[in-house]
C-alpha atoms as a PDB file:
ATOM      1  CA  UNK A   1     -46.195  33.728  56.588  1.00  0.00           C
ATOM      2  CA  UNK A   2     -47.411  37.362  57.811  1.00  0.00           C
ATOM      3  CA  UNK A   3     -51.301  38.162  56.906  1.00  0.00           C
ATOM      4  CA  UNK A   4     -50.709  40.964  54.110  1.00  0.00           C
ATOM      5  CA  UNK A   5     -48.251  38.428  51.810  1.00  0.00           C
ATOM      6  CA  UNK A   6     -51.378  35.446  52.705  1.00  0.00           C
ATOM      7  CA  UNK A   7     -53.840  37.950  51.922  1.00  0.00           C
ATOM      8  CA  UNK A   8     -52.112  39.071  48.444  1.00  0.00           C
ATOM      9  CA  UNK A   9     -51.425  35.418  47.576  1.00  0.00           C
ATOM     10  CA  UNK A  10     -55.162  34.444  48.148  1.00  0.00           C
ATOM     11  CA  UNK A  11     -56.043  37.805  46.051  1.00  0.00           C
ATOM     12  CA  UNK A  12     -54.089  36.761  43.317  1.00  0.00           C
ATOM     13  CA  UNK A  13     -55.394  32.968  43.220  1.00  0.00           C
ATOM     14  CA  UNK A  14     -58.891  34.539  42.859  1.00  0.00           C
ATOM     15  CA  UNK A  15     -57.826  36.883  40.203  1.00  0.00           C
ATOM     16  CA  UNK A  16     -56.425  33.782  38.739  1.00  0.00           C
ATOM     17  CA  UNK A  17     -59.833  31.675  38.719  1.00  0.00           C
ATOM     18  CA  UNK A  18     -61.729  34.700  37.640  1.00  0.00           C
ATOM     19  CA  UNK A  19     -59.793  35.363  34.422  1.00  0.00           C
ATOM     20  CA  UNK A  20     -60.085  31.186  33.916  1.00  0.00           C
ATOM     21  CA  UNK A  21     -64.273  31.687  34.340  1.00  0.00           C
ATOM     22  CA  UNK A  22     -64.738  34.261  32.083  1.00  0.00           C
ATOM     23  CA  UNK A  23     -62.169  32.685  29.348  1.00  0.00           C
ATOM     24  CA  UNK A  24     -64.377  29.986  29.596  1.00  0.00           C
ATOM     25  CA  UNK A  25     -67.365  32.529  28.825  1.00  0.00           C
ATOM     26  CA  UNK A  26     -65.647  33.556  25.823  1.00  0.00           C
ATOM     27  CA  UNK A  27     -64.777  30.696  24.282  1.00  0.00           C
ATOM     28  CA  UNK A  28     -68.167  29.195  24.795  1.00  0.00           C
ATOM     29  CA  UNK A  29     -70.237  32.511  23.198  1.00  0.00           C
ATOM     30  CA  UNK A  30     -67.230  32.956  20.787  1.00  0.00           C
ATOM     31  CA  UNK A  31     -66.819  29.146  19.460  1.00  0.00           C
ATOM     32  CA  UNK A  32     -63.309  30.400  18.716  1.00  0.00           C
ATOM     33  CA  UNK A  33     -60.815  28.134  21.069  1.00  0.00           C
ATOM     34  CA  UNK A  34     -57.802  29.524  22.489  1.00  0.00           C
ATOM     35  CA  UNK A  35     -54.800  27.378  23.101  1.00  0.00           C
ATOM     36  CA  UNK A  36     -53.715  26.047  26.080  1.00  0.00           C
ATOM     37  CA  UNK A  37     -50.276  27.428  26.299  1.00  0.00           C
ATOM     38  CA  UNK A  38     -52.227  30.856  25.864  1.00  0.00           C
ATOM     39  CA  UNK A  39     -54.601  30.087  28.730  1.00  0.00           C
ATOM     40  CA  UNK A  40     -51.759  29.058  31.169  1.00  0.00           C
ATOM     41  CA  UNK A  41     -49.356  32.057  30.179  1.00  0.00           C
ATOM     42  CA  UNK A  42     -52.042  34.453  30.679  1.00  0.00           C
ATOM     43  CA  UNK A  43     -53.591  33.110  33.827  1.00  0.00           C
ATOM     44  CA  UNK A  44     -50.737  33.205  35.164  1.00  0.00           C
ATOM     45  CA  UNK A  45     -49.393  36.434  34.443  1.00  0.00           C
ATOM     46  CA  UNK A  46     -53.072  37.780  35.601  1.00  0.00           C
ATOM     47  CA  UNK A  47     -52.768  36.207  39.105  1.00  0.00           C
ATOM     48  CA  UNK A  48     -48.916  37.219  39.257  1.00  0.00           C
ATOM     49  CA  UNK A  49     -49.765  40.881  38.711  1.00  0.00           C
ATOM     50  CA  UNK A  50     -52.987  40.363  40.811  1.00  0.00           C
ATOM     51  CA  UNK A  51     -50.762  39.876  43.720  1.00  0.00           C
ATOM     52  CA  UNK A  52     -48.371  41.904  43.289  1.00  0.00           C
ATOM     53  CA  UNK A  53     -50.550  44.858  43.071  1.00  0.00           C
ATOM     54  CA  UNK A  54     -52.523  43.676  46.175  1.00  0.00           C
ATOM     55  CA  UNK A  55     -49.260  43.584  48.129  1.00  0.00           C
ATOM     56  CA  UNK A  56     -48.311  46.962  47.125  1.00  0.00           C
ATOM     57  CA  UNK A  57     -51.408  48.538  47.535  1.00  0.00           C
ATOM     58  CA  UNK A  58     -52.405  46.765  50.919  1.00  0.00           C
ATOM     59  CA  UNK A  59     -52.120  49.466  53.717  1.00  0.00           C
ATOM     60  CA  UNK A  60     -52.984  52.506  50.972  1.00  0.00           C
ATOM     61  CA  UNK A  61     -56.909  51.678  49.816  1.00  0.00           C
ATOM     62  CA  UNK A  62     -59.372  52.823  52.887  1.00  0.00           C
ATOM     63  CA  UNK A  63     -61.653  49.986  53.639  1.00  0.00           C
ATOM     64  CA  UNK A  64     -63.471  48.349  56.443  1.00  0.00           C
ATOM     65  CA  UNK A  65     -60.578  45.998  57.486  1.00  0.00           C
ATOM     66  CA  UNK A  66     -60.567  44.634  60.675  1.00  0.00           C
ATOM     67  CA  UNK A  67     -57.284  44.862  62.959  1.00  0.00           C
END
């Protein structure tokens, strides 16, 4: 596996967890629960995206990368 699809993958775990953490945050301030089939589908389509994005994006955004 080259770096940039291992770098987009690992973006779009995070991006996964993230969304996860701050559901969380909601639904404790909220008391309102959301359903698990709703959590999944949306996780998932948040760290889908998240990856995708990173992959296309990877060589365009100026940054300190190192070679």
């Amino acid at each position: 596996m080259d770096a940039q699809t291992k770098s987009s993958l690992l973006w779009g775990v995070v991006a996964g967890l993230a969304f996860l953490v701050l559901l969380q945050g909601y639904e404790l301030l909220a008391a309102t629960p959301v359903s698990v089939g709703a959590k999944v589908g949306v996780t998932l389509l948040v760290a889908v995206a998240a990856t995708v994005l990173t992959y296309a994006v990877d060589g365009r955004l100026p940054g300190n990368e190192s070679p």
